[in-house]
Protein backbone atom coordinates (compact mmCIF):
# COMPACT_ATOMS: atom_id res chain seq x y z
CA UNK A 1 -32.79 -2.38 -26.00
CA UNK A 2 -32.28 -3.14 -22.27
CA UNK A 3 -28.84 -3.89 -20.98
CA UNK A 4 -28.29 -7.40 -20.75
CA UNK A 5 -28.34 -8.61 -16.83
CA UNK A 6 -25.30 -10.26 -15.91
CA UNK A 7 -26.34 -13.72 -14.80
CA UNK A 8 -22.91 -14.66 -13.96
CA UNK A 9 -20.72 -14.27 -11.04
CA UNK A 10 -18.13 -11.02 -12.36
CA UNK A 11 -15.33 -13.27 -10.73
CA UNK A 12 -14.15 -16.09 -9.05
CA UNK A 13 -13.44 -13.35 -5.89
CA UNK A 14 -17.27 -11.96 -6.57
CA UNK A 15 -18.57 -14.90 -5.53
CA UNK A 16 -16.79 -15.87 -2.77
CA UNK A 17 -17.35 -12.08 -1.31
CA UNK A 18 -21.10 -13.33 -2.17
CA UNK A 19 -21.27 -16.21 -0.78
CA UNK A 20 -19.52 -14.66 2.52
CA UNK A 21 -22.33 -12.03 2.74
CA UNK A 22 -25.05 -14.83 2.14
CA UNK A 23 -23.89 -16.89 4.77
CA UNK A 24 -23.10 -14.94 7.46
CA UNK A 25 -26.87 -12.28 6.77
CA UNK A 26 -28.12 -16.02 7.31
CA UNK A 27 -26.09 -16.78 10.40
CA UNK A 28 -27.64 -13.84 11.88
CA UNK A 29 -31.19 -14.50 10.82
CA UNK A 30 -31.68 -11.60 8.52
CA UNK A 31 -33.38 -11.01 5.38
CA UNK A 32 -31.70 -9.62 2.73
CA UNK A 33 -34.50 -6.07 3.23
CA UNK A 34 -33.45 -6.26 7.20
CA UNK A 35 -29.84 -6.17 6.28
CA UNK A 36 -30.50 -3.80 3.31
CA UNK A 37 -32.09 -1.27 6.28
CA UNK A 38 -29.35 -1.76 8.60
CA UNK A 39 -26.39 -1.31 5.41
CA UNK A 40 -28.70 1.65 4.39
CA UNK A 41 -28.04 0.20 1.39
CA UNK A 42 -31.13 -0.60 -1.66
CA UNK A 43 -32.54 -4.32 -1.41
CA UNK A 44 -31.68 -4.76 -4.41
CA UNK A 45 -28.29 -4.32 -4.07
CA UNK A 46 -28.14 -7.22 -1.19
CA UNK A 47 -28.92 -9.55 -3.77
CA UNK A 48 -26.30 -7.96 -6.31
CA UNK A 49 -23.68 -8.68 -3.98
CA UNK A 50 -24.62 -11.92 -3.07
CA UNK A 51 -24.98 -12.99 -6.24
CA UNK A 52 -21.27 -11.62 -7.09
CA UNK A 53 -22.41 -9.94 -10.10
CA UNK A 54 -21.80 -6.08 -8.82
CA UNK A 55 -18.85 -4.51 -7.66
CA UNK A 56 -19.36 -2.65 -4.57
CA UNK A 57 -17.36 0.25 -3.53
CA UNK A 58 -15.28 0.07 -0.24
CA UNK A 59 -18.22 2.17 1.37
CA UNK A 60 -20.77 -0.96 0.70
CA UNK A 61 -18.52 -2.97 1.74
CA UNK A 62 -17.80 -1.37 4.68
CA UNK A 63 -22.19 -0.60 5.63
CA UNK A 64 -22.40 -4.14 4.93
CA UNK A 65 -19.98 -5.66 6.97
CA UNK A 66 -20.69 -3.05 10.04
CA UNK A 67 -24.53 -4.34 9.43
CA UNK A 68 -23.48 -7.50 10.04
CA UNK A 69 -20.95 -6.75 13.24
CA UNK A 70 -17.93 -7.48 11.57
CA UNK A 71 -15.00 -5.58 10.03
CA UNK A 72 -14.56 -5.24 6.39
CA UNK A 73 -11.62 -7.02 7.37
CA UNK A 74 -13.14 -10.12 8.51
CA UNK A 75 -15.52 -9.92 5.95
CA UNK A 76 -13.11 -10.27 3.26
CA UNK A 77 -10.95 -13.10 5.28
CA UNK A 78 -14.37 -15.10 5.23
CA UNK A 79 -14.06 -14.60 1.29
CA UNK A 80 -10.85 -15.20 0.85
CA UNK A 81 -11.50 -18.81 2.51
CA UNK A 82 -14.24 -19.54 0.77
CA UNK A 83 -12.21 -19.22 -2.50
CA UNK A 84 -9.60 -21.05 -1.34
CA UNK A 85 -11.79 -23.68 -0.86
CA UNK A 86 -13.51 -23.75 -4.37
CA UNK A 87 -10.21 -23.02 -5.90
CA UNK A 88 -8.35 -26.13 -3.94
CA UNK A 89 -11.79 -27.89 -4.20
């Protein structure tokens, strides 16, 4: 038998790091493939991480967030605020 997918978020922090990732690939009018090609990362993966249900290495992290012209820095601040504000809701 298959492994069962994980349909939820692995965190409260997974899905905020998600979320970040979603929003700011959409800021910059990308697909999830074009930003997949520029992380040299799998499609597939895109969609893991936005959907907070993987947890990427600091390498990922780090394509993804250079993909997208930020730091990993900045890309985890955007996260951080974003579960603040479901958190403090």
């Amino acid at each position: 038998m298959p492994p069962r997918r994980r349909l939820k978020p692995r965190s409260p922090e997974h899905a905020a790091l998600g979320e970040a990732i979603r929003r700011t690939r959409r800021r910059a009018e990308l697909s999830q493939e074009q930003l997949a090609d520029r992380a040299e990362i799998n499609a597939k993966q895109v969609g893991i991480l936005e959907r907070g249900t993987g947890n990427p290495s600091y390498l990922t992290l780090a394509r993804v967030a250079s993909a997208l012209e930020l730091r990993i820095g900045e890309l985890t601040t955007l996260a951080d605020g974003l579960h603040d504000e479901r958190r403090l809701g």
